[in-house]
Protein backbone atom coordinates (compact mmCIF):
# COMPACT_ATOMS: atom_id res chain seq x y z
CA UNK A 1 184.68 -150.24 -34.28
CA UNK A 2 182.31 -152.74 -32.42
CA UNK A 3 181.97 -152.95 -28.67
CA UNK A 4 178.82 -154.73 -28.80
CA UNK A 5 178.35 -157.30 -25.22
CA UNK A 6 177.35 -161.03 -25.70
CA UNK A 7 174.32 -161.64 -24.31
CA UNK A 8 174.81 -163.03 -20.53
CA UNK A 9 174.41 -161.92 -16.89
CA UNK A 10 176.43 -158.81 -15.98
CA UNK A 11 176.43 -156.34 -12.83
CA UNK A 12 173.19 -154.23 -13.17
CA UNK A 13 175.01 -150.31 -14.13
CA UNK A 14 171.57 -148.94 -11.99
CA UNK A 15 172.19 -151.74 -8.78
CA UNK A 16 175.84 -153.18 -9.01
CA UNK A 17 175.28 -155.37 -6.36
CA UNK A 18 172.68 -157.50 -8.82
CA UNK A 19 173.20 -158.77 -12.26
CA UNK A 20 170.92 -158.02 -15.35
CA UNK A 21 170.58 -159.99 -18.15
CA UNK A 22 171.91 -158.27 -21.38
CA UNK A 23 170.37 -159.55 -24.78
CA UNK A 24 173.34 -158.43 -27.28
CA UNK A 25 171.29 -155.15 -28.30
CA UNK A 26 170.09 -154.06 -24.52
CA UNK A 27 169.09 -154.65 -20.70
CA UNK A 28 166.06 -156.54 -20.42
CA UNK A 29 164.04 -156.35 -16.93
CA UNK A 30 165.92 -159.51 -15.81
CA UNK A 31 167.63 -159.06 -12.65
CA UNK A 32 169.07 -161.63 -9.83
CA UNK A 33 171.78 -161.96 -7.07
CA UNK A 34 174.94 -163.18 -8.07
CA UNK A 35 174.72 -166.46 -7.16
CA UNK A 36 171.03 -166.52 -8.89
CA UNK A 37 170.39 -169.11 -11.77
CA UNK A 38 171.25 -168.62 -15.11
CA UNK A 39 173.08 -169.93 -17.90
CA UNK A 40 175.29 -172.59 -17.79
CA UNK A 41 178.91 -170.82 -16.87
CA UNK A 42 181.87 -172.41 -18.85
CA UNK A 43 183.20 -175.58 -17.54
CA UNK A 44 186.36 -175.65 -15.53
CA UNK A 45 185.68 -177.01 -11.89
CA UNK A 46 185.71 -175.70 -8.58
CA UNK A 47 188.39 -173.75 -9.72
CA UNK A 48 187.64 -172.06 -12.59
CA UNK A 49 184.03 -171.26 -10.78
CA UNK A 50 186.32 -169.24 -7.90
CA UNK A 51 188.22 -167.48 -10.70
CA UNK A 52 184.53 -166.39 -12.50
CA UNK A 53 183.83 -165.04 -9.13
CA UNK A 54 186.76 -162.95 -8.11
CA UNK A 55 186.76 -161.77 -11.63
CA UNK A 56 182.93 -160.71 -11.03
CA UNK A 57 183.56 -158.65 -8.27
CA UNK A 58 186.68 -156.96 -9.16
CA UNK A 59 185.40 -156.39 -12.36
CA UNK A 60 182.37 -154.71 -11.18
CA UNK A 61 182.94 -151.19 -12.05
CA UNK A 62 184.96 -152.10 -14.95
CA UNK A 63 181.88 -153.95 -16.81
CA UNK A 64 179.73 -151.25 -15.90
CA UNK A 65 182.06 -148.64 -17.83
CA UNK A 66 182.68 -150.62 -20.82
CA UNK A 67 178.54 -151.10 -21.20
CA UNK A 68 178.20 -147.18 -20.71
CA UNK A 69 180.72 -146.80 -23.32
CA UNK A 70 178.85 -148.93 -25.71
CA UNK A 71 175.79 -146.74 -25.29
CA UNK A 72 177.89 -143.72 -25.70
CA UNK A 73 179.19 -145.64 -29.01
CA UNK A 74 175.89 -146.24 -30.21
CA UNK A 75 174.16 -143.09 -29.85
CA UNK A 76 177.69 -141.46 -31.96
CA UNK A 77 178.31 -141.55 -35.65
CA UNK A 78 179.41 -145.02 -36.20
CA UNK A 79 182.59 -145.67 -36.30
CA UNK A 80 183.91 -142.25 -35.59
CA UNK A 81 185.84 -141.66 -31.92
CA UNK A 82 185.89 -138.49 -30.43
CA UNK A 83 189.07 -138.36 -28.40
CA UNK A 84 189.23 -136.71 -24.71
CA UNK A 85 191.29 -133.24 -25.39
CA UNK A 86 193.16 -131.88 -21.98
CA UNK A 87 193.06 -128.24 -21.81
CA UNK A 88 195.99 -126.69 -21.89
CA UNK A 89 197.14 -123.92 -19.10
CA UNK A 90 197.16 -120.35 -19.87
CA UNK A 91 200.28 -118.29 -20.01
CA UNK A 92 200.24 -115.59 -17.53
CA UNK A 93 200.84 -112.40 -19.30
CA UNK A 94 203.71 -110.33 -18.64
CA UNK A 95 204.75 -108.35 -15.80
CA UNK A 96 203.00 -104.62 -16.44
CA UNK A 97 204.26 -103.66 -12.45
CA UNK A 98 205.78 -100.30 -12.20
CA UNK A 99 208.70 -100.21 -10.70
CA UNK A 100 209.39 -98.95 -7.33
CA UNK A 101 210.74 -95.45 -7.37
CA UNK A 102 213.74 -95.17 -5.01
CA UNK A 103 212.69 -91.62 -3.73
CA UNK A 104 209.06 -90.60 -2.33
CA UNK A 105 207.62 -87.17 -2.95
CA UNK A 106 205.80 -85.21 -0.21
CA UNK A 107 204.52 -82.54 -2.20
CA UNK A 108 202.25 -81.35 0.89
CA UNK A 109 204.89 -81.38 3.44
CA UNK A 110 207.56 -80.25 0.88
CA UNK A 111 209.66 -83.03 1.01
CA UNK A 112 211.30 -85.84 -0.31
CA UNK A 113 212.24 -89.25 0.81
CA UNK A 114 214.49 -92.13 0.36
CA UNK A 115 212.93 -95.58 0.09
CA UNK A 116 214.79 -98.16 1.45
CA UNK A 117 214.91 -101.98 0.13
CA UNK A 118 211.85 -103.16 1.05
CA UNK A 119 209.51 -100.24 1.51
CA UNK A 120 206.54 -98.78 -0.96
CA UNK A 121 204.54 -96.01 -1.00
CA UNK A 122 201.54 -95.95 0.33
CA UNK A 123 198.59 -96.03 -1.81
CA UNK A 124 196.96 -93.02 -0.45
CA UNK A 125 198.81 -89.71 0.91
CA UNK A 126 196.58 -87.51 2.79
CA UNK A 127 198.14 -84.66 5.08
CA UNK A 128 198.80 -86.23 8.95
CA UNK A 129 198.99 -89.60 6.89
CA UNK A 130 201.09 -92.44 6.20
CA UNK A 131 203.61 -92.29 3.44
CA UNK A 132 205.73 -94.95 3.07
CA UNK A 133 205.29 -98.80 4.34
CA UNK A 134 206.75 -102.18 5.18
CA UNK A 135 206.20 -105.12 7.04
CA UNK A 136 205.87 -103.99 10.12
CA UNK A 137 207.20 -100.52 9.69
CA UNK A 138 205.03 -97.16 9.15
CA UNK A 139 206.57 -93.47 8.48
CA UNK A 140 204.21 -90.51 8.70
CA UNK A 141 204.29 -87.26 8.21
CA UNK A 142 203.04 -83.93 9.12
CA UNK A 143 202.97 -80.17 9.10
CA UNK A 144 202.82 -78.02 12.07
CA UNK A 145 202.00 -74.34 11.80
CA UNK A 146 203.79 -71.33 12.86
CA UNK A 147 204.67 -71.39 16.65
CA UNK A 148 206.78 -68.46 17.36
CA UNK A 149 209.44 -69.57 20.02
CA UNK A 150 209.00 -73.13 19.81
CA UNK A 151 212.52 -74.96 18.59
CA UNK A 152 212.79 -77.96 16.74
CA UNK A 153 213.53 -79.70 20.11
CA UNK A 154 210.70 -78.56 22.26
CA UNK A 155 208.28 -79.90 19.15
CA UNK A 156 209.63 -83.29 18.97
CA UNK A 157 209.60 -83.84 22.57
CA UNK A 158 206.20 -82.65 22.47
CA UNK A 159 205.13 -85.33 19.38
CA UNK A 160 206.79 -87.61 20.90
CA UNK A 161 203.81 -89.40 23.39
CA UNK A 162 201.20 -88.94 20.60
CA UNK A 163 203.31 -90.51 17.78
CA UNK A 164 203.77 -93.37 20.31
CA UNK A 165 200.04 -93.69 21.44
CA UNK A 166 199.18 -93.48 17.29
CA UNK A 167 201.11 -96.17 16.29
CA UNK A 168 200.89 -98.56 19.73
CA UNK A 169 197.72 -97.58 21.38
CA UNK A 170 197.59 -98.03 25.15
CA UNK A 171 201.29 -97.58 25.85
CA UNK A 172 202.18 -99.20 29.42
CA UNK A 173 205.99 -97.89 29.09
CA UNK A 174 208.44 -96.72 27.32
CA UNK A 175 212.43 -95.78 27.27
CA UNK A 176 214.24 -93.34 25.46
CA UNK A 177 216.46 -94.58 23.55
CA UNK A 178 217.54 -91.15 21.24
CA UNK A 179 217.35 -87.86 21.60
CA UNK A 180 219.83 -85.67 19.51
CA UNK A 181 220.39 -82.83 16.89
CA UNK A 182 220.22 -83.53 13.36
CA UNK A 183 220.85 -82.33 10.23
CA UNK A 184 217.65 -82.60 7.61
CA UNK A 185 217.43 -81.38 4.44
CA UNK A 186 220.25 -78.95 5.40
CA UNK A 187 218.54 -77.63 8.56
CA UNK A 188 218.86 -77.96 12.25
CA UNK A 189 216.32 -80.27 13.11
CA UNK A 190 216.12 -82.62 16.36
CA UNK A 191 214.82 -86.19 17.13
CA UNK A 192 213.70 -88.03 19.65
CA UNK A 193 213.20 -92.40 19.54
CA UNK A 194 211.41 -93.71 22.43
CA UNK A 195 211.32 -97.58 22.90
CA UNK A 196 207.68 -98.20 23.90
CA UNK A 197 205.27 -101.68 25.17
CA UNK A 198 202.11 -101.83 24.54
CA UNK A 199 199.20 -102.77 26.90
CA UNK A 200 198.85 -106.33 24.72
CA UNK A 201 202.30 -106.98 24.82
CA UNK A 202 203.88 -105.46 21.35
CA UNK A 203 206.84 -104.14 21.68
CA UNK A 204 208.38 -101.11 19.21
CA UNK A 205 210.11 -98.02 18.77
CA UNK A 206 208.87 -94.83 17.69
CA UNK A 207 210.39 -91.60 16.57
CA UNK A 208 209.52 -88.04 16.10
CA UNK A 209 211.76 -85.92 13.59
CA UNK A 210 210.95 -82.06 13.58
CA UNK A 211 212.52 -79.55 11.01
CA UNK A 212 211.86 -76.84 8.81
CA UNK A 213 212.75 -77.41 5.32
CA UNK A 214 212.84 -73.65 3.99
CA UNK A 215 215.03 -71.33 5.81
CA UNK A 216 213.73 -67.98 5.40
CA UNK A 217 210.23 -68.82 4.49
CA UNK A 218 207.63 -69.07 6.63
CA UNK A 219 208.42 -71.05 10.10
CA UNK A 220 206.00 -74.51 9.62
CA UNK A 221 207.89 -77.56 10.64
CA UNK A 222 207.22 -80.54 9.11
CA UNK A 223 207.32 -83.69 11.87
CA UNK A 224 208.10 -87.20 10.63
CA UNK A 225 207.05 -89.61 12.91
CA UNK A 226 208.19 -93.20 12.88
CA UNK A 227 206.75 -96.77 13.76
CA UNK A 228 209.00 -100.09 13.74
CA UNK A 229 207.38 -103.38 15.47
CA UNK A 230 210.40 -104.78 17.53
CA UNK A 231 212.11 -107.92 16.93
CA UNK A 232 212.09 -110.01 13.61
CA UNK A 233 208.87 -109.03 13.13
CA UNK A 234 209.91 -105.15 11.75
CA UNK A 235 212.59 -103.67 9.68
CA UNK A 236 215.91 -102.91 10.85
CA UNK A 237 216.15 -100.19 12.87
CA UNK A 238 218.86 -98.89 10.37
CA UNK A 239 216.26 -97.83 8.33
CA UNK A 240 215.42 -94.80 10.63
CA UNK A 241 218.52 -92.95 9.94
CA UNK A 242 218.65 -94.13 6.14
CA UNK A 243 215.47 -92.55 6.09
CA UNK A 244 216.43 -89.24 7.64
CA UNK A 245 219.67 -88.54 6.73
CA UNK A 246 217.79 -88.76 2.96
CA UNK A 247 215.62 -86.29 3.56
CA UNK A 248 215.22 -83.54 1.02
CA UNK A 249 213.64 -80.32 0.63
CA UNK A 250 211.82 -79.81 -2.65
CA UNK A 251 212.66 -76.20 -2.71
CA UNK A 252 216.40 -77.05 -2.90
């Protein structure tokens, strides 16, 4: 397949805005403005002289490809074309995500936990650490040790103004919005939910949950402290009591 030029003035591939004389075989060191002598142009009039120059400068950058593609012809095989391939996009393998249990496993606080729609574990359980997360929602807990006299009550309301300084440092107020006996893990156990602000302006609720999970054994309490932002921004507040009315002990 030929795509050898006629010899003739065309725009200069190295300086468009010239023209170079082509031979038929390659660019000789003949250059000149466009409107530079040269060969007679075919006859046509005025006209046809207009048309030769629009076509000139439109077809600027279209000249100057087909001459590159002659070289790129030339220095080939022949006749042989090499046709552009497109690569092709990849298929994503498949899925290899573990589900999400629906129950969390405190081996070091000797519990177990319900996770609602929307929560995961965290990726790292260390004692006094979080456990389980969501967008804008944190549940922690703890173990406290043996403190002879002290009720599940007088614990919680004790937690209470660290959990809330934990999860919303600087707390400028706050409102209590529960405080109550529950049943956990088929103990006694109390709670108490504070609604707190922040000094920057967050808003949130917190909650301390005390209990001990093994009557009989020794008297450790384990403490579950809560975090939800306020607002759209954090889970429903639902999710507190879904959370601890699930509550197991492993040791039942």
């Amino acid at each position: 397949m030929s795509r050898t030029l006629p010899p003739g003035w065309y725009p200069d591939p190295d300086a468009p805005h010239l023209e170079r004389w082509w031979d038929g075989t390659a660019w000789t060191d003949h250059r000149r403005a466009p409107e530079g002598p040269g060969p007679p142009r075919p006859a046509g009039g005025a006209s046809g002289r207009a048309k030769a120059v629009a076509l000139t400068t439109s077809g600027v950058v279209l000249v100057a490809a087909i001459v590159s593609g002659a070289f790129a012809l030339a220095r080939g095989d022949g006749d042989d074309v090499v046709a552009d391939t497109v690569p092709t996009a990849a298929t994503p393998p498949p899925s290899t995500a573990a589900p999400v249990p629906s129950r969390l496993v405190d081996e070091l606080d000797g519990i177990s936990l319900p996770l609602p729609d929307g929560w995961v574990p965290a990726k790292y359980v260390t004692r006094d650490n979080v456990v389980m997360t969501t967008d804008g929602g944190r549940v922690f807990t703890r173990t406290l040790p043996a403190d002879s006299g002290a009720s599940p009550a007088s614990l919680a309301k004790k937690d209470i103004p660290q959990a809330a300084d934990s999860s919303y440092a600087g707390i400028r107020s706050h409102r209590v919005v529960g405080s109550e006996r529950v049943a956990v893990a088929g103990c006694t156990g109390y709670l108490v939910r504070w609604r707190v602000k922040a000094a920057q302006g967050s808003e949130g609720y917190v909650q301390s949950l005390v209990f001990t999970p093994a009557p009989g054994g020794p008297r450790n309490a384990v403490v579950v402290r809560f975090a939800f932002d306020a607002g759209p921004d954090g889970p429903p507040l639902a999710d507190m009591d879904r959370i601890t009315d699930g509550i197991r002990s492993l040791g039942r």
